[in-house]
C-alpha atoms as a PDB file:
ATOM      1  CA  UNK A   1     170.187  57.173 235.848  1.00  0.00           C
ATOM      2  CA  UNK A   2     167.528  55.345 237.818  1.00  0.00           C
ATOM      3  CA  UNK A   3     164.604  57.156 236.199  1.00  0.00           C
ATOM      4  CA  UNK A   4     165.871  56.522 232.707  1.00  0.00           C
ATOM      5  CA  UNK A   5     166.490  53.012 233.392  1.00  0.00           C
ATOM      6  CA  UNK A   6     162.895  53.163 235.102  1.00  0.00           C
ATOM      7  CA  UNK A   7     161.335  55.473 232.137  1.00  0.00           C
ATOM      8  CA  UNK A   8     162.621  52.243 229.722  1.00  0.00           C
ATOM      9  CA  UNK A   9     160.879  49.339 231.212  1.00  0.00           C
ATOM     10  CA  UNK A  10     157.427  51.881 231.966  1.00  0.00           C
ATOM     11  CA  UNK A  11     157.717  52.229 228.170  1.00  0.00           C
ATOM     12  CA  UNK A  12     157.955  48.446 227.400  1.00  0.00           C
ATOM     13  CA  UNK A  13     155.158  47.770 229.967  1.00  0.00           C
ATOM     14  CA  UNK A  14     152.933  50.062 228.870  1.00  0.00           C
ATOM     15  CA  UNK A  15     153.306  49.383 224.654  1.00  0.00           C
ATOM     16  CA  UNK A  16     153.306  45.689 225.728  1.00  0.00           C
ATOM     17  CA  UNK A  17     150.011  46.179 227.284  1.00  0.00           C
ATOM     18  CA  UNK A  18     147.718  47.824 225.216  1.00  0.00           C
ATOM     19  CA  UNK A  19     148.452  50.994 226.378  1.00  0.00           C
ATOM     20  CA  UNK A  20     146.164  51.058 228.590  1.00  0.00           C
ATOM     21  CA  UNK A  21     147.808  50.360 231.951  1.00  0.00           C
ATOM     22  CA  UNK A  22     147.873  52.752 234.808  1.00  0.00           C
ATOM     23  CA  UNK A  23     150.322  53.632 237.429  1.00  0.00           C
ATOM     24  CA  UNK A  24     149.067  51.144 239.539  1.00  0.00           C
ATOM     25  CA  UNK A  25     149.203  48.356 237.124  1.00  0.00           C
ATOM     26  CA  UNK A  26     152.322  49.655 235.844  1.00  0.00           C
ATOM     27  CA  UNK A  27     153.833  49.145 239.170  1.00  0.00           C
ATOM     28  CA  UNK A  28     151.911  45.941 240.024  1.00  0.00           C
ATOM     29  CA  UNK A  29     153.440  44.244 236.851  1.00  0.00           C
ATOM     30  CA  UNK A  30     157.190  46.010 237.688  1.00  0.00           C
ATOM     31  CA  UNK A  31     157.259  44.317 241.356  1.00  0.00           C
ATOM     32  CA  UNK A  32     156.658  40.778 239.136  1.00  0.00           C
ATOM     33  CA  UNK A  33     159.587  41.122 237.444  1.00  0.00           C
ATOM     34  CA  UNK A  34     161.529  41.894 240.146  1.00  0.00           C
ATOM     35  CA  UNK A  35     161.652  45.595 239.778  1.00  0.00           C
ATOM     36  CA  UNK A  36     161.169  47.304 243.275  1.00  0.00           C
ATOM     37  CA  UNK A  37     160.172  50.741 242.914  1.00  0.00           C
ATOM     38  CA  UNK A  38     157.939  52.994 245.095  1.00  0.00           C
ATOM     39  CA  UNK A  39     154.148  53.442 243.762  1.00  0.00           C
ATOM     40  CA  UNK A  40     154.909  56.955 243.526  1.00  0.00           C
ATOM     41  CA  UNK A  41     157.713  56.739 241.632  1.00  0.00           C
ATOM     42  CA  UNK A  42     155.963  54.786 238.340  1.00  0.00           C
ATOM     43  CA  UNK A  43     153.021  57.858 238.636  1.00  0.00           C
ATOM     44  CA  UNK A  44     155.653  60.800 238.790  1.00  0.00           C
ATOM     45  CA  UNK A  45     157.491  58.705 235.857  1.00  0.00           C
ATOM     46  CA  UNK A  46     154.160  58.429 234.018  1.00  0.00           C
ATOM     47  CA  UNK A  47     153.024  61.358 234.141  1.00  0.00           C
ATOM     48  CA  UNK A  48     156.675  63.194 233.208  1.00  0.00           C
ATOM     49  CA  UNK A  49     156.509  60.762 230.269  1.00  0.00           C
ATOM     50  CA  UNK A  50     152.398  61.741 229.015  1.00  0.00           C
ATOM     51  CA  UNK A  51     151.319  57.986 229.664  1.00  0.00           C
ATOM     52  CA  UNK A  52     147.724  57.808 231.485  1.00  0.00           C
ATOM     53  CA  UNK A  53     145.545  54.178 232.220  1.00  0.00           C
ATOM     54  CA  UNK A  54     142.778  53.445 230.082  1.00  0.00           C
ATOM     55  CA  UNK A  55     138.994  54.726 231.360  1.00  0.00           C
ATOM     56  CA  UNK A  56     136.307  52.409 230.343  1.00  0.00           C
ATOM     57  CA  UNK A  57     133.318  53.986 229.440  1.00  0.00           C
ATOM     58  CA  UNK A  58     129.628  52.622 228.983  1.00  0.00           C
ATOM     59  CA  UNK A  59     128.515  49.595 227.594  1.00  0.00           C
ATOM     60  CA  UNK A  60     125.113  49.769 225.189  1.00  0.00           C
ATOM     61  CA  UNK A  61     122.816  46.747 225.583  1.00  0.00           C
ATOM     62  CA  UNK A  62     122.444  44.798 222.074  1.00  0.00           C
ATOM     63  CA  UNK A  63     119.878  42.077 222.651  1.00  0.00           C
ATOM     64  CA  UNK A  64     116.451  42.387 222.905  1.00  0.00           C
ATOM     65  CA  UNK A  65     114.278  41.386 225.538  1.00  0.00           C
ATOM     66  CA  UNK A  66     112.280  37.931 225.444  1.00  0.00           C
ATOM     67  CA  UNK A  67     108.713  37.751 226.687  1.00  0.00           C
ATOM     68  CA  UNK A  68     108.478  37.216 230.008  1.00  0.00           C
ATOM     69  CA  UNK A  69     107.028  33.919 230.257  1.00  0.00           C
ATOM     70  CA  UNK A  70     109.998  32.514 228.480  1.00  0.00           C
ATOM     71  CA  UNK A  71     112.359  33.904 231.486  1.00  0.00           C
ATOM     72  CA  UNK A  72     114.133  31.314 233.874  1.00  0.00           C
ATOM     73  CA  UNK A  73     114.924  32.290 237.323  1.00  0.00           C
ATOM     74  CA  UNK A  74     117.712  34.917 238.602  1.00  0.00           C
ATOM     75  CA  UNK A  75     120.222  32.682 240.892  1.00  0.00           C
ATOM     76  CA  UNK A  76     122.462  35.272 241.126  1.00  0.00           C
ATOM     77  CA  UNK A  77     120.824  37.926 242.259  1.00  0.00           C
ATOM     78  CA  UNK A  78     123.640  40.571 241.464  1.00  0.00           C
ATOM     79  CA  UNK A  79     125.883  38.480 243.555  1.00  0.00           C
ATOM     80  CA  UNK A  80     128.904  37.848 240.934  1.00  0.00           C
ATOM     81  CA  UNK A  81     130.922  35.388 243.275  1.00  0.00           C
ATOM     82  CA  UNK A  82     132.404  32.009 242.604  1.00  0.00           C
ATOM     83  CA  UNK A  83     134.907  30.173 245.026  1.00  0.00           C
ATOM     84  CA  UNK A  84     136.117  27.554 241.857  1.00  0.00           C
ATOM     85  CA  UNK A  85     136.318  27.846 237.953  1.00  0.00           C
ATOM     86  CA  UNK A  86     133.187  26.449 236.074  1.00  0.00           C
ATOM     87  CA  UNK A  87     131.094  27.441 239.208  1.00  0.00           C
ATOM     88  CA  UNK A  88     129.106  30.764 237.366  1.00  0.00           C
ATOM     89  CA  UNK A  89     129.618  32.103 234.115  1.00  0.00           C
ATOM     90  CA  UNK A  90     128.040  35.268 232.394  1.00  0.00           C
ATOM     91  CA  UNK A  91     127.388  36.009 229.294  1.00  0.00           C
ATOM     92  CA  UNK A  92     126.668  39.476 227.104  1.00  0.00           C
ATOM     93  CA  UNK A  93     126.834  40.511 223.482  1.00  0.00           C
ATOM     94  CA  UNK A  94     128.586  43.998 222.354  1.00  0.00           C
ATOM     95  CA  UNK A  95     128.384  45.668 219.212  1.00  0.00           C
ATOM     96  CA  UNK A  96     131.279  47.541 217.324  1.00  0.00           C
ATOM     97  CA  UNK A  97     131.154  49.589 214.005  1.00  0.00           C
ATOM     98  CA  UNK A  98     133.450  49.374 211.332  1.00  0.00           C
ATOM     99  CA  UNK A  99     133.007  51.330 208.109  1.00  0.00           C
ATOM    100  CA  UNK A 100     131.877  47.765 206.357  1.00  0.00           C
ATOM    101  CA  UNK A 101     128.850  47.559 208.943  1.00  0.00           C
ATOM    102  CA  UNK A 102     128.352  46.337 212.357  1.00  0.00           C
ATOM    103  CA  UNK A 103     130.262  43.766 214.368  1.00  0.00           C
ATOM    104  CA  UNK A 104     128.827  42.171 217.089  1.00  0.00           C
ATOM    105  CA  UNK A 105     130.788  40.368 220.035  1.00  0.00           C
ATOM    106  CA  UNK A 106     129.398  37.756 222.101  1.00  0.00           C
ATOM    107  CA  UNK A 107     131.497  36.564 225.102  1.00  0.00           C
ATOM    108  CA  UNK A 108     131.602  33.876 228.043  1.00  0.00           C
ATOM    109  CA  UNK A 109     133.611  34.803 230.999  1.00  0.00           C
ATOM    110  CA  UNK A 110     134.507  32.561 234.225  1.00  0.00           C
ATOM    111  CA  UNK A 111     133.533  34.879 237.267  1.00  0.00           C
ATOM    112  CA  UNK A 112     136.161  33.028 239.550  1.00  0.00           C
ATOM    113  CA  UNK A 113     139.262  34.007 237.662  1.00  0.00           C
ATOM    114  CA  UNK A 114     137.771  36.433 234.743  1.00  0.00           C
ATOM    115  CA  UNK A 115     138.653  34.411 232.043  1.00  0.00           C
ATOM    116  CA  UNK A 116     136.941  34.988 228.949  1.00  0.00           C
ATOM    117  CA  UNK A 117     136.496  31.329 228.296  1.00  0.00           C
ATOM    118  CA  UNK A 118     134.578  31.869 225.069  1.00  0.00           C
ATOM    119  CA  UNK A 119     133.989  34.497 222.323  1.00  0.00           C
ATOM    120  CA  UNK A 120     132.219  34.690 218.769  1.00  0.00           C
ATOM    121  CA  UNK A 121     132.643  37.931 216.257  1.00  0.00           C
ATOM    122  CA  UNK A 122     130.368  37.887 213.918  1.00  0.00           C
ATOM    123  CA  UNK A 123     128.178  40.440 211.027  1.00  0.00           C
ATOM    124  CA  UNK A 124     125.253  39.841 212.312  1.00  0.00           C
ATOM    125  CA  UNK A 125     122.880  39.729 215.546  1.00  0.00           C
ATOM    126  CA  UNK A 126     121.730  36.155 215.570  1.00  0.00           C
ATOM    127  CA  UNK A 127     120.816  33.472 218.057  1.00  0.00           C
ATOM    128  CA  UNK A 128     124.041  31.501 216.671  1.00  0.00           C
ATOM    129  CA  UNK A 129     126.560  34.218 217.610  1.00  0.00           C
ATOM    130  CA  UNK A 130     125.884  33.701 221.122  1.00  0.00           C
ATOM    131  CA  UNK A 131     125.711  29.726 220.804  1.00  0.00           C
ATOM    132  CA  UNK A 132     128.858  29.441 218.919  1.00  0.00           C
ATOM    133  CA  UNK A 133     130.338  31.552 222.022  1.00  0.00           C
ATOM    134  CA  UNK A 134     129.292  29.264 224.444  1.00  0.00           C
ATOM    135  CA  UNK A 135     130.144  26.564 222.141  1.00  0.00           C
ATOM    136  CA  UNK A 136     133.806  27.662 222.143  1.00  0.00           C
ATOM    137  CA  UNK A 137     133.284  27.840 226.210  1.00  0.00           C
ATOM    138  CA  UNK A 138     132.485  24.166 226.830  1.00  0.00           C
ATOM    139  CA  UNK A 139     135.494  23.397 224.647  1.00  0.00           C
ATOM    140  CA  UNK A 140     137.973  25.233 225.976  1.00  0.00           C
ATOM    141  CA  UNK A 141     137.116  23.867 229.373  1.00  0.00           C
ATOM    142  CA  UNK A 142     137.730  20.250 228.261  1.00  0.00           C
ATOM    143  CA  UNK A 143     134.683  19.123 230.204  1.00  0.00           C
ATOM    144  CA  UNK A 144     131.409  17.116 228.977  1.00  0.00           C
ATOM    145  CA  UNK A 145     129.634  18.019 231.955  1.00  0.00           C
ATOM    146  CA  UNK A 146     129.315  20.895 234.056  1.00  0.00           C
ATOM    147  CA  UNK A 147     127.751  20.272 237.502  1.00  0.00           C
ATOM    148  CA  UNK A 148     126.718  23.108 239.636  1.00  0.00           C
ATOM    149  CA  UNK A 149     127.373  25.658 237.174  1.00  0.00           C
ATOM    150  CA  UNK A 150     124.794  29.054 236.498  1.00  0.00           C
ATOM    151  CA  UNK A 151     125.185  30.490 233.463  1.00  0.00           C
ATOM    152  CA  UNK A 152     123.923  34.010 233.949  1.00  0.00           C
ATOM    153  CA  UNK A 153     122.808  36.599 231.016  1.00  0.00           C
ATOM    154  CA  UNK A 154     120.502  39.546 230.302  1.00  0.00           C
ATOM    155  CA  UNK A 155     116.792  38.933 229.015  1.00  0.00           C
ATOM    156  CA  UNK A 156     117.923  38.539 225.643  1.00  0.00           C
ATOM    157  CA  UNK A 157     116.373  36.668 223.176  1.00  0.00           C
ATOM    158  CA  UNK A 158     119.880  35.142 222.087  1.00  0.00           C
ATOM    159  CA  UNK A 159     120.350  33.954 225.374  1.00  0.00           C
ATOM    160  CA  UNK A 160     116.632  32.086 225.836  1.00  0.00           C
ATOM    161  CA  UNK A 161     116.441  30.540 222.555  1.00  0.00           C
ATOM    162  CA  UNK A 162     115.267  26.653 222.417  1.00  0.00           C
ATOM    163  CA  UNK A 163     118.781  25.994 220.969  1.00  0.00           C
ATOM    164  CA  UNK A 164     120.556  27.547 223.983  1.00  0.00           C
ATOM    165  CA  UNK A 165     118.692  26.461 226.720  1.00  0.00           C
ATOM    166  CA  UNK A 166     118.888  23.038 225.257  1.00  0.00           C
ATOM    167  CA  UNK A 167     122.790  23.021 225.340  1.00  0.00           C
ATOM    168  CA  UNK A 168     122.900  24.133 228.960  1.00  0.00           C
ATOM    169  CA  UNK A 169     120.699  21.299 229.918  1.00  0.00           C
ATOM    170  CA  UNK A 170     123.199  18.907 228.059  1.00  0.00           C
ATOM    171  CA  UNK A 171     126.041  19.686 229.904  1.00  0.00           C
ATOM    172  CA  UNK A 172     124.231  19.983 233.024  1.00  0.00           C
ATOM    173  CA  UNK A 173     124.412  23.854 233.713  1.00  0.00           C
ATOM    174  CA  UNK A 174     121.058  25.955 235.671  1.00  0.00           C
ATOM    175  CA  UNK A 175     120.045  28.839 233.275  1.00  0.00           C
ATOM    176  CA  UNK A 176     119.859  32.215 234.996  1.00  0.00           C
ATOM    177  CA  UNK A 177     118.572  35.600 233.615  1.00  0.00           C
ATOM    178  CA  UNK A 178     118.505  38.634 235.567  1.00  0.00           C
ATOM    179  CA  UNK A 179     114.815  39.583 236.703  1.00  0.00           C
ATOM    180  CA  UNK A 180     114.877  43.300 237.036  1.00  0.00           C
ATOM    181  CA  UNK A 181     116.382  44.558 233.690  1.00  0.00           C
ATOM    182  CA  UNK A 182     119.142  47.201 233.969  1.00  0.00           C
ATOM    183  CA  UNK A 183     123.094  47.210 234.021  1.00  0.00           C
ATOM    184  CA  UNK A 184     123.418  45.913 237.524  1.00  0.00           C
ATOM    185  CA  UNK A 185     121.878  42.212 236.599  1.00  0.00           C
ATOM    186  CA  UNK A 186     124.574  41.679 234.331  1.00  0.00           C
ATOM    187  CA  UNK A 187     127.119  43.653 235.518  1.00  0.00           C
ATOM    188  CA  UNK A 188     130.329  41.632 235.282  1.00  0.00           C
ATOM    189  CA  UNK A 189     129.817  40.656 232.265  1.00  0.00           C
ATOM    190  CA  UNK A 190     129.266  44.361 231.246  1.00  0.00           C
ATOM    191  CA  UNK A 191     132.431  45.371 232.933  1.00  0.00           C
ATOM    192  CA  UNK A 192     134.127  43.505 230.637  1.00  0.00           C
ATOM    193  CA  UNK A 193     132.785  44.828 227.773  1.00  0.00           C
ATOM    194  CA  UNK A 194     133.489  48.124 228.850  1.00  0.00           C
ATOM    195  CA  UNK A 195     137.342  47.046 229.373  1.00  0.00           C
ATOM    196  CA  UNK A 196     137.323  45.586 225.937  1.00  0.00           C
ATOM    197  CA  UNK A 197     135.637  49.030 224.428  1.00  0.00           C
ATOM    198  CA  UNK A 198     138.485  50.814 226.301  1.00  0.00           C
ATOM    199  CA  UNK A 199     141.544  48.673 225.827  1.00  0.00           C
ATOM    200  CA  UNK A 200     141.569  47.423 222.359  1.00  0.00           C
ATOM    201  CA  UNK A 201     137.935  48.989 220.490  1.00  0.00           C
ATOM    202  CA  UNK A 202     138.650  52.485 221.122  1.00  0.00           C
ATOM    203  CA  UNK A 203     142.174  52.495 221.363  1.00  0.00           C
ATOM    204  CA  UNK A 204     143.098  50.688 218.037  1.00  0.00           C
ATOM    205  CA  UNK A 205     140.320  52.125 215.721  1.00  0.00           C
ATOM    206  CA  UNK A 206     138.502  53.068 213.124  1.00  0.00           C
ATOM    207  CA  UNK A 207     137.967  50.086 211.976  1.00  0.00           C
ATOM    208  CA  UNK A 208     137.738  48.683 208.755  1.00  0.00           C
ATOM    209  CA  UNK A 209     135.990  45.165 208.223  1.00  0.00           C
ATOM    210  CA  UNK A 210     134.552  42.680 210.714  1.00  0.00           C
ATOM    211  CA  UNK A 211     137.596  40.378 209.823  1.00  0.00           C
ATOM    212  CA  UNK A 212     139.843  43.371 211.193  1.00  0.00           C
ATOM    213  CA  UNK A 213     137.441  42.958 214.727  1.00  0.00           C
ATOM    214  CA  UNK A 214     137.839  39.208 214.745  1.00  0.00           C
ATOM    215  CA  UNK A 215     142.010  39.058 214.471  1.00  0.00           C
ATOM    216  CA  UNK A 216     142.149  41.989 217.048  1.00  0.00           C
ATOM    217  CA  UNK A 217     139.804  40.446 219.782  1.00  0.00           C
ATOM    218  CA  UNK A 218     141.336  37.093 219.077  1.00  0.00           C
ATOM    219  CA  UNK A 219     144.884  38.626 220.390  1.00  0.00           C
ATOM    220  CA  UNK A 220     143.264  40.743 222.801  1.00  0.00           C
ATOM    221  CA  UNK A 221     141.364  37.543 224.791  1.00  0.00           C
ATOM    222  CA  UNK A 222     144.657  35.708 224.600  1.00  0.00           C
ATOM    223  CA  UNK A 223     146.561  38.659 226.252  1.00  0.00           C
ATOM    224  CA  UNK A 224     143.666  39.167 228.619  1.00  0.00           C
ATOM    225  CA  UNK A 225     143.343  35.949 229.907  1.00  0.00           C
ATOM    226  CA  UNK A 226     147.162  35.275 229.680  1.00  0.00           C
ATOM    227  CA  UNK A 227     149.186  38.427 230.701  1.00  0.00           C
ATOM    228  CA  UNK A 228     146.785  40.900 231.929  1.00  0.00           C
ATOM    229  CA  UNK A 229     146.632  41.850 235.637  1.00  0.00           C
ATOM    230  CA  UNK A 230     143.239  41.839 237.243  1.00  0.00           C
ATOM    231  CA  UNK A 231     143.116  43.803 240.437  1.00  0.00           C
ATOM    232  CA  UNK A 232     139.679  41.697 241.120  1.00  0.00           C
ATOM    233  CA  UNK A 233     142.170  38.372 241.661  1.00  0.00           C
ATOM    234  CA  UNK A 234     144.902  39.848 243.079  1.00  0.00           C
ATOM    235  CA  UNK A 235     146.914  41.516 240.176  1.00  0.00           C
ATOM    236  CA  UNK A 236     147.504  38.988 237.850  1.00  0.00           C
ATOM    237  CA  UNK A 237     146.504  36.911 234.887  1.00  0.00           C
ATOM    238  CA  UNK A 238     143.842  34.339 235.136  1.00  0.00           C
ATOM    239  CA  UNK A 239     145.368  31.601 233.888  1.00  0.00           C
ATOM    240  CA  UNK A 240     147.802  32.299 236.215  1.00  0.00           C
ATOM    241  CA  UNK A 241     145.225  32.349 239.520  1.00  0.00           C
ATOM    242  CA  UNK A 242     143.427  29.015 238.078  1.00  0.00           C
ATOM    243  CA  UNK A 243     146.912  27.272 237.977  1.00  0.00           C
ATOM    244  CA  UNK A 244     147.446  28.173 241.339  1.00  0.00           C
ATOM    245  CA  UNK A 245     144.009  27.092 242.421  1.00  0.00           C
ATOM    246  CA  UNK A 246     144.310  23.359 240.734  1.00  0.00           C
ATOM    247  CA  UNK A 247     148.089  22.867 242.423  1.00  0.00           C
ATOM    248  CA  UNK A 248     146.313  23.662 245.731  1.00  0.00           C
ATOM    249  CA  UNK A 249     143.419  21.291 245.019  1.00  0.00           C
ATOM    250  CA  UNK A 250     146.351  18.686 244.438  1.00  0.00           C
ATOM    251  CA  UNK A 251     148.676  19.692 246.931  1.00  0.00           C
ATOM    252  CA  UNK A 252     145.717  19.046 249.831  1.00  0.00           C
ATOM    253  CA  UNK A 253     144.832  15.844 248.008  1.00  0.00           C
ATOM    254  CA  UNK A 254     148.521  14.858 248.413  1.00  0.00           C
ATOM    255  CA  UNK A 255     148.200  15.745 251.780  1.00  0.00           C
ATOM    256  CA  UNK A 256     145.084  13.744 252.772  1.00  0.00           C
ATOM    257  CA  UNK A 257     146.734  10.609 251.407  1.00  0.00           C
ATOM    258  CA  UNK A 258     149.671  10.715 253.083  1.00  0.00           C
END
């Protein structure tokens, strides 16, 4: 009676989730709810009922590379680490096929918490696609300036056009590209992108129409940054880690002033 009561909320779990949630997640989001089971239990459970995690598999590069005079520095240095939101962002662009064309995907994501703070889908590879991305970034953040915050991204053109650079100087935000060219200089931002492929791309095609790529990510982001747990911040959502980082900013300003 246990196991089918067990089997039930797996089920709702898992469909709620993608379908891509493993054991470990599986049990990760049980324990929130109040549901105490054993580790081993939810895999012996899974695996009776044919439900397996999501692997992520490789992530293609999409932009091309700018000459290198027009490179700024690397101030990450493969180091993908941030101690508050707004301190380092990265950036990358994706591509998906549909049987209308091509759709590419440009996204912003918060290293602190993993939030993909902004996103652009779009028919076409152009230096907009990644500005309207970034665009969508600043806005969602609420902010008019951005002090002490790296914006990291590949060598792509996208990324080092006039337009680009000019908007991170506006809001006050260093420019960083990585300086040796491979997967490792971006590689947050491709792990991502790899997730994405896994969880929603792969799992939810073919697809039709760019349009059909635009809804779909547009639910996906909001479950991502909403509901899905992230074992790099503890198991759980990152809105959820940078609410609890802003009541502890408060909390200790409370207690200075008292």
């Amino acid at each position: 009676m246990r196991d089918d009561e067990l089997r039930a909320h797996i089920a709702r779990l898992f469909e709620d989730n993608y379908g891509v949630y493993g054991a470990r997640k599986v049990w990760r989001a049980l324990n929130r709810e109040g549901i105490t089971v054993a580790r081993c239990t939810v895999e012996r459970l899974m695996r009776q009922m044919g439900l397996a995690g999501r692997v992520r598999g490789r992530h293609r590069k999409t932009t091309r590379p700018a000459p290198v005079d027009q490179r700024p520095e690397d101030l990450v240095e493969r180091a993908f680490e941030a101690t508050a939101p707004n301190q380092l962002w990265v950036a990358d662009i994706t591509y998906v096929a549909t049987w209308s064309g091509f759709a590419y995907v440009a996204f912003v994501t918060d290293v602190f918490s993993r939030a993909i703070v902004g996103w652009r889908v779009a028919n076409t590879l152009r230096a907009d696609l990644a500005l309207d991305a970034l665009e969508m970034a600043i806005w969602a953040r609420k902010e008019e300036e951005f002090p002490g915050l790296v914006h990291h991204s590949d060598r792509g053109v996208q990324y080092l056009s006039i337009r680009y650079t000019e908007r991170l100087a506006e809001v006050g935000a260093a420019s960083s590209v990585g300086s040796r060219g491979d997967s490792y200089d971006n590689a947050l931002a491709e792990s991502v992108f790899g997730l994405y492929k896994a969880e929603l791309i792969s799992m939810q095609g073919p697809w039709r129409t760019v349009e059909d790529v635009e809804f779909a990510t547009l639910s996906w982001v909001h479950w991502w940054n909403t509901a899905r747990l992230h074992s790099a911040i503890g198991d759980i959502p990152p809105t959820e880690f940078e609410t609890t980082y802003y009541a502890g900013l408060a909390a200790a300003e409370i207690g200075v002033r008292s």
